[in-house]
Protein backbone atom coordinates (compact mmCIF):
# COMPACT_ATOMS: atom_id res chain seq x y z
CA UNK A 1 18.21 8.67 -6.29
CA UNK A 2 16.21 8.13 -2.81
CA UNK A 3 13.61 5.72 -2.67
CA UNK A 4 10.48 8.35 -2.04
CA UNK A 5 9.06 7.77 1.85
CA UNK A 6 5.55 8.12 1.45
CA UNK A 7 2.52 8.49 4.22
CA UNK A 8 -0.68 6.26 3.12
CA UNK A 9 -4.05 8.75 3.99
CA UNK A 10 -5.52 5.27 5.50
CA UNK A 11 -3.67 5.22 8.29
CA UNK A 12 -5.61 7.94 9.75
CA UNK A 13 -9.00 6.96 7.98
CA UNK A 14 -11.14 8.78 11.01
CA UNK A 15 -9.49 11.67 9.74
CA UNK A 16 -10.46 13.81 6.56
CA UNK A 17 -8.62 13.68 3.72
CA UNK A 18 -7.27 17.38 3.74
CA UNK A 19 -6.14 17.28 7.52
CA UNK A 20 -3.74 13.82 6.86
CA UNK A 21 -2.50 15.09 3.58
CA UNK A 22 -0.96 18.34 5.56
CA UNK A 23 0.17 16.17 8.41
CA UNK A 24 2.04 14.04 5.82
CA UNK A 25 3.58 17.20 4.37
CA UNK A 26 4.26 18.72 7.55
CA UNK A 27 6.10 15.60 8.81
CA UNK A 28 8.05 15.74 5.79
CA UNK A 29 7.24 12.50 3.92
CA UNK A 30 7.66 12.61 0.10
CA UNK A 31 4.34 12.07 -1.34
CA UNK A 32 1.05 10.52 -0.23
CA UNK A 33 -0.87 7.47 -1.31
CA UNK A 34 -4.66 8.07 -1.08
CA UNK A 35 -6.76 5.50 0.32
CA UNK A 36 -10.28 5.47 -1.68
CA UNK A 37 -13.25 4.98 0.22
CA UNK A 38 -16.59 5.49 0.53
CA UNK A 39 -16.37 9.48 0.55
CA UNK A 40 -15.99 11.27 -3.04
CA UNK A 41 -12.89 13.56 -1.24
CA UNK A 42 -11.00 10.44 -2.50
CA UNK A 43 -12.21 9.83 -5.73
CA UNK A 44 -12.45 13.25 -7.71
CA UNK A 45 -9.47 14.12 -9.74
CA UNK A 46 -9.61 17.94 -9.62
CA UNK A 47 -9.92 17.57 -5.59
CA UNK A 48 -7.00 15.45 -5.25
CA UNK A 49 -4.73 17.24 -7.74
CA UNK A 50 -5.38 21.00 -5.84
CA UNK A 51 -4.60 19.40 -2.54
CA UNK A 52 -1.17 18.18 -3.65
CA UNK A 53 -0.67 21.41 -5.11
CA UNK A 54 -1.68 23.12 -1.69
CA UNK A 55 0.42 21.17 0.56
CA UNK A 56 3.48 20.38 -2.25
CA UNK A 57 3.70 17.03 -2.34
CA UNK A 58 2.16 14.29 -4.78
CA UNK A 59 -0.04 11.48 -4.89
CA UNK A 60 2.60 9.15 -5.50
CA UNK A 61 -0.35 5.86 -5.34
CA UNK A 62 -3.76 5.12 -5.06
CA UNK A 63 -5.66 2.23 -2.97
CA UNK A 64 -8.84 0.97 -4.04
CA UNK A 65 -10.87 -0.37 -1.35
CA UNK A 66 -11.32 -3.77 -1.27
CA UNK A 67 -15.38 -3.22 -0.83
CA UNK A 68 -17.67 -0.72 -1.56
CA UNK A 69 -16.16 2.89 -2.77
CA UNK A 70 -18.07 6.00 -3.66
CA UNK A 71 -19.30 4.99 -7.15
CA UNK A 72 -20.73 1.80 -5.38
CA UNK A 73 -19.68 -0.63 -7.83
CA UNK A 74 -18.05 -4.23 -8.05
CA UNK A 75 -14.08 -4.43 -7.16
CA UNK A 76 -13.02 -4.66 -10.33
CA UNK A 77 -14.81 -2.02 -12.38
CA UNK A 78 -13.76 0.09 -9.43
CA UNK A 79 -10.08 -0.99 -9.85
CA UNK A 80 -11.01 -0.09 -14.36
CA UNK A 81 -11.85 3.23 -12.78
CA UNK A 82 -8.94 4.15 -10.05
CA UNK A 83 -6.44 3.23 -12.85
CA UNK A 84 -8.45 5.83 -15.12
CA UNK A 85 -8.59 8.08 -12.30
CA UNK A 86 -4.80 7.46 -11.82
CA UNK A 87 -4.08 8.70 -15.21
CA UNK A 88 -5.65 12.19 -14.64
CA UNK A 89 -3.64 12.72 -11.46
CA UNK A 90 -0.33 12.08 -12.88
CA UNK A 91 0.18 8.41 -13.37
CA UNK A 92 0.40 6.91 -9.95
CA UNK A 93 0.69 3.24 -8.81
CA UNK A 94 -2.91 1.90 -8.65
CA UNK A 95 -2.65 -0.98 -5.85
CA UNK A 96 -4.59 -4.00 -6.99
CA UNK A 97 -6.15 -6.47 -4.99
CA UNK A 98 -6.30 -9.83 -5.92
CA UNK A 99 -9.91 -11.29 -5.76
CA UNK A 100 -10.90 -13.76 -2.66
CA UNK A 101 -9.31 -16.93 -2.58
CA UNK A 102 -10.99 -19.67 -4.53
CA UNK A 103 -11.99 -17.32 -7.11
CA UNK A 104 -9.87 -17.62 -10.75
CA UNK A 105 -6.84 -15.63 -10.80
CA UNK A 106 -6.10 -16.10 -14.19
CA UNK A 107 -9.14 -15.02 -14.92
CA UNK A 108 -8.95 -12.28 -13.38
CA UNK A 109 -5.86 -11.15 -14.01
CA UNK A 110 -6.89 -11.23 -17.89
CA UNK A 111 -9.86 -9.26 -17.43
CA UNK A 112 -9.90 -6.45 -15.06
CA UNK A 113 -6.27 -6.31 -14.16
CA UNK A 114 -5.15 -5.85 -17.59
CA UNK A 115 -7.84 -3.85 -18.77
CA UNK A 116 -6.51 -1.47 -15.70
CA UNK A 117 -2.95 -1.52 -17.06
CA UNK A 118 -4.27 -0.32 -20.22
CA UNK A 119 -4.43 2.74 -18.80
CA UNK A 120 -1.12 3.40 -18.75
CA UNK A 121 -0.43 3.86 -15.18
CA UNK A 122 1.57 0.99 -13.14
CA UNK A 123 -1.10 -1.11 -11.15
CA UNK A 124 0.82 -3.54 -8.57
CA UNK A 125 -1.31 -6.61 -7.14
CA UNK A 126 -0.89 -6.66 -3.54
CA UNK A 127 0.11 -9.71 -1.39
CA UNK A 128 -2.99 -10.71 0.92
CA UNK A 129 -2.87 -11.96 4.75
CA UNK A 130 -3.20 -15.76 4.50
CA UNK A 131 -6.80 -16.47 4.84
CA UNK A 132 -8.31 -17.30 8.01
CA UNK A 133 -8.07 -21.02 9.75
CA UNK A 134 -10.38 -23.87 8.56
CA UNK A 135 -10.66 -21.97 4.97
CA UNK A 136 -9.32 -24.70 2.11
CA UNK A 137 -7.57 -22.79 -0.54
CA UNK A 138 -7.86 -24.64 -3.56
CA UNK A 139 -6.61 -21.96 -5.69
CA UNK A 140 -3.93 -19.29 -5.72
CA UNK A 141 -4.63 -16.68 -2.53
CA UNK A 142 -1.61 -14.61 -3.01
CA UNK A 143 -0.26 -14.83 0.35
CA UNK A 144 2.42 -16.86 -0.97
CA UNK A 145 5.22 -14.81 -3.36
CA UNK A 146 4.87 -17.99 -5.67
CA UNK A 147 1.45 -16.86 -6.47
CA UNK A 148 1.87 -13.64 -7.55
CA UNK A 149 4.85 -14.60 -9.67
CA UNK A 150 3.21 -13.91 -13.05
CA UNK A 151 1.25 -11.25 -13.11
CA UNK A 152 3.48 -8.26 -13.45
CA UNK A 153 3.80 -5.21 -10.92
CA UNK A 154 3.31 -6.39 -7.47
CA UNK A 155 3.24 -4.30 -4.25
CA UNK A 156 4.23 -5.90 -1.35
CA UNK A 157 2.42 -5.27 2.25
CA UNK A 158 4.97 -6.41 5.25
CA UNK A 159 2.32 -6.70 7.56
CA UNK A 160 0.72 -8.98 5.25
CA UNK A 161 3.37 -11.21 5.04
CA UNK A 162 3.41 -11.65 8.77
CA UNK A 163 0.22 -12.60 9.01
CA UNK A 164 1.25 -15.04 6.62
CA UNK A 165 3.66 -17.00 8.44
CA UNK A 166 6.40 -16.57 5.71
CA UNK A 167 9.75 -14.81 6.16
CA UNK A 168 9.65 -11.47 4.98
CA UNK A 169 13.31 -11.44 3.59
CA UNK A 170 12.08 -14.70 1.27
CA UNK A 171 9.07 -12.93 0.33
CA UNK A 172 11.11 -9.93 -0.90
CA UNK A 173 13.37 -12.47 -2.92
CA UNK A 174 11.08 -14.21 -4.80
CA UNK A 175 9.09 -11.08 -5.94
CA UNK A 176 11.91 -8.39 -5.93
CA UNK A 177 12.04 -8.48 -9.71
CA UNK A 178 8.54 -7.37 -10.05
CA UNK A 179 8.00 -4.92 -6.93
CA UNK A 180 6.98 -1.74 -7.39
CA UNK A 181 5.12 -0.85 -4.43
CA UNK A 182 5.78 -1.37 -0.49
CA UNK A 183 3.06 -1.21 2.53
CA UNK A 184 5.64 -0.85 5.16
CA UNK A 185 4.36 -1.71 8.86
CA UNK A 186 5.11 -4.21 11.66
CA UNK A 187 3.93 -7.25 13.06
CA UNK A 188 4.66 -9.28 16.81
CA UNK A 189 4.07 -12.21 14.12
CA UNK A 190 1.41 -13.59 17.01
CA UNK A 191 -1.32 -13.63 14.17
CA UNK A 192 -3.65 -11.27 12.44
CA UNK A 193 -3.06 -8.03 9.89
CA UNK A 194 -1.07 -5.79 12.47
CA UNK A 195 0.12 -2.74 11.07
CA UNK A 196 2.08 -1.88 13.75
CA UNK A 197 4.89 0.93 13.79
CA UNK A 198 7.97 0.28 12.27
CA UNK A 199 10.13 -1.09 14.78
CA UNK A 200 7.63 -1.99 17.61
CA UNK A 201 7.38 -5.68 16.48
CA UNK A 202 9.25 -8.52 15.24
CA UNK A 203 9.58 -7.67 11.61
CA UNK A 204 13.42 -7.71 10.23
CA UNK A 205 12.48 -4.83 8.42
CA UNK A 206 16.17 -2.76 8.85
CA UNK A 207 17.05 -5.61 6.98
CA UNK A 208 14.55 -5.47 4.07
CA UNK A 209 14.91 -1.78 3.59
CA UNK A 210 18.41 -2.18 3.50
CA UNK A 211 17.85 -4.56 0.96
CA UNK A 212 15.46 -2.37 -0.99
CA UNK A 213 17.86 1.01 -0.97
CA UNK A 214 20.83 -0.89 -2.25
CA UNK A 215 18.83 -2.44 -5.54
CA UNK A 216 17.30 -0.73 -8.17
CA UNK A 217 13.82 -0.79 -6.28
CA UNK A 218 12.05 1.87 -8.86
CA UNK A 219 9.21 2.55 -6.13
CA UNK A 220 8.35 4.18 -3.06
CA UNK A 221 7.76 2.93 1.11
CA UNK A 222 4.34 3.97 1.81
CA UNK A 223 3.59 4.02 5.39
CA UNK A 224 0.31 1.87 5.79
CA UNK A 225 -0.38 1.71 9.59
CA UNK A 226 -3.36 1.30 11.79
CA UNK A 227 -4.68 4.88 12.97
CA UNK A 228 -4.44 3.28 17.11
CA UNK A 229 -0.53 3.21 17.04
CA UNK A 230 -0.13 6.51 15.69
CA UNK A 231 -1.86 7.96 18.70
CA UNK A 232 -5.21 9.31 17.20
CA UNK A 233 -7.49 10.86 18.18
CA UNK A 234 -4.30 12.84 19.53
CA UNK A 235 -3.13 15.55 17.09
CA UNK A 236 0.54 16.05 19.06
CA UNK A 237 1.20 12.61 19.63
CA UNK A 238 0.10 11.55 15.92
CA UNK A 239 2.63 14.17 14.12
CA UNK A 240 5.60 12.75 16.77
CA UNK A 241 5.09 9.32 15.69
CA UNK A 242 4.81 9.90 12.36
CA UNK A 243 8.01 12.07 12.58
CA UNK A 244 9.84 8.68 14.09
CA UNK A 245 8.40 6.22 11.45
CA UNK A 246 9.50 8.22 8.27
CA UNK A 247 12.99 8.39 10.40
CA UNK A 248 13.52 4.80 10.85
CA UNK A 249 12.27 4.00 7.38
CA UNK A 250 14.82 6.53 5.94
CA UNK A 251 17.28 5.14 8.02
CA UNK A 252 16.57 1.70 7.14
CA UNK A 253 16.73 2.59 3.26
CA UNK A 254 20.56 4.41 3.90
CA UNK A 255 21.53 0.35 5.40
């Protein structure tokens, strides 16, 4: 079976929520993955569920935000309640992220992360960039894949990784036995979170999406990308480039 190409609502965050899902379906990408913000479009079940049924594709994940969301809580009751949430749209990946660096992981991972999974619905903790210069890590940051070996489902964000300063194809080794979720993007590894188009930077990502369609990778490749590359505010230009990216990433999958 095909690993599902998805299109991550995010990457066009000036855009409502309707507008990108239809785009996504109209460029022909498998399924979305909703990025939850600040606006209850992206947090209310019924709404979600009628748009996928409108435009015929599914919410195949959901991204908490990393701050505030539309309930206004802390991170992780807000990652208690996207996993509920998750469960009443079909049961898809929640993407976790880990807390800040220098903050417990174990802890963490005990508490809100698990009482997430008990849910029911897959919740992959996402590889962070590596934290900015002069900041002493004296814990875990998971921008290393030997810190999020451990802790179950992980989803792993290429564009994180080069901001990292680790190889992408070592990343994928050392965690490939626990992903279940891809951010795909690029990076011109010259520093900083990127999220550049596949292909316009210096990513060997033919190589790790090769890699990914010939295992038994049981996730999708959600397209996570800056809304600037796509071409936005320009409608014609966006749909082209989206067109190209699901066609190299579906290219890259067939090796």
């Amino acid at each position: 079976m095909a690993v599902p190409v998805v299109f991550s609502t995010g990457s066009l965050h000036p855009f409502g929520l309707d507008r990108v899902y239809g785009w996504a379906a109209e460029a022909g990408f498998d399924g979305v993955e909703v990025m939850m913000d600040e606006r209850w479009d992206t947090h209310q079940h019924a709404y979600i569920n009628e748009l996928s049924e409108r435009h015929g594709i599914p919410v195949v994940a959901l991204h908490p935000p990393i701050y505030r969301s539309a309930w206004r809580l802390g991170t992780e009751e807000t990652l208690i309640r996207s996993a509920r949430l998750a469960g009443k749209i079909g049961g898809p990946v929640v993407v976790a992220h880990p807390p800040p660096p220098g903050r417990p992981l174990a802890r963490w991972s005990a508490g809100a992360l698990a009482e997430a999974r008990g849910f029911g619905v897959p919740v992959a903790v996402e590889n962070m960039p590596k934290p900015d210069r002069g900041f002493t890590v004296r814990r875990k940051s998971c921008h290393r894949p030997e810190h999020l070996l451990g802790l179950g489902d992980v989803t792993i964000d290429t564009s994180h990784v080069g901001a990292s300063g680790v190889e992408l194809m070592e990343f994928w080794e050392g965690l490939k036995d626990q992903l279940r979720h891809v951010h795909l993007s690029d990076s011109d590894l010259s520093g900083g979170d990127q999220h550049r188009l596949p292909g316009k930077g210096k990513l060997p990502l033919r190589e790790f999406l090769a890699g990914i369609g010939g295992s038994a990778y049981p996730g999708a490749i959600s397209l996570e990308l800056k809304p600037w590359p796509l071409g936005t505010p320009h409608p014609e230009v966006i749909m082209e480039r989206m067109k190209t990216a699901l066609e190299f990433t579906r290219e890259g999958l067939d090796g």
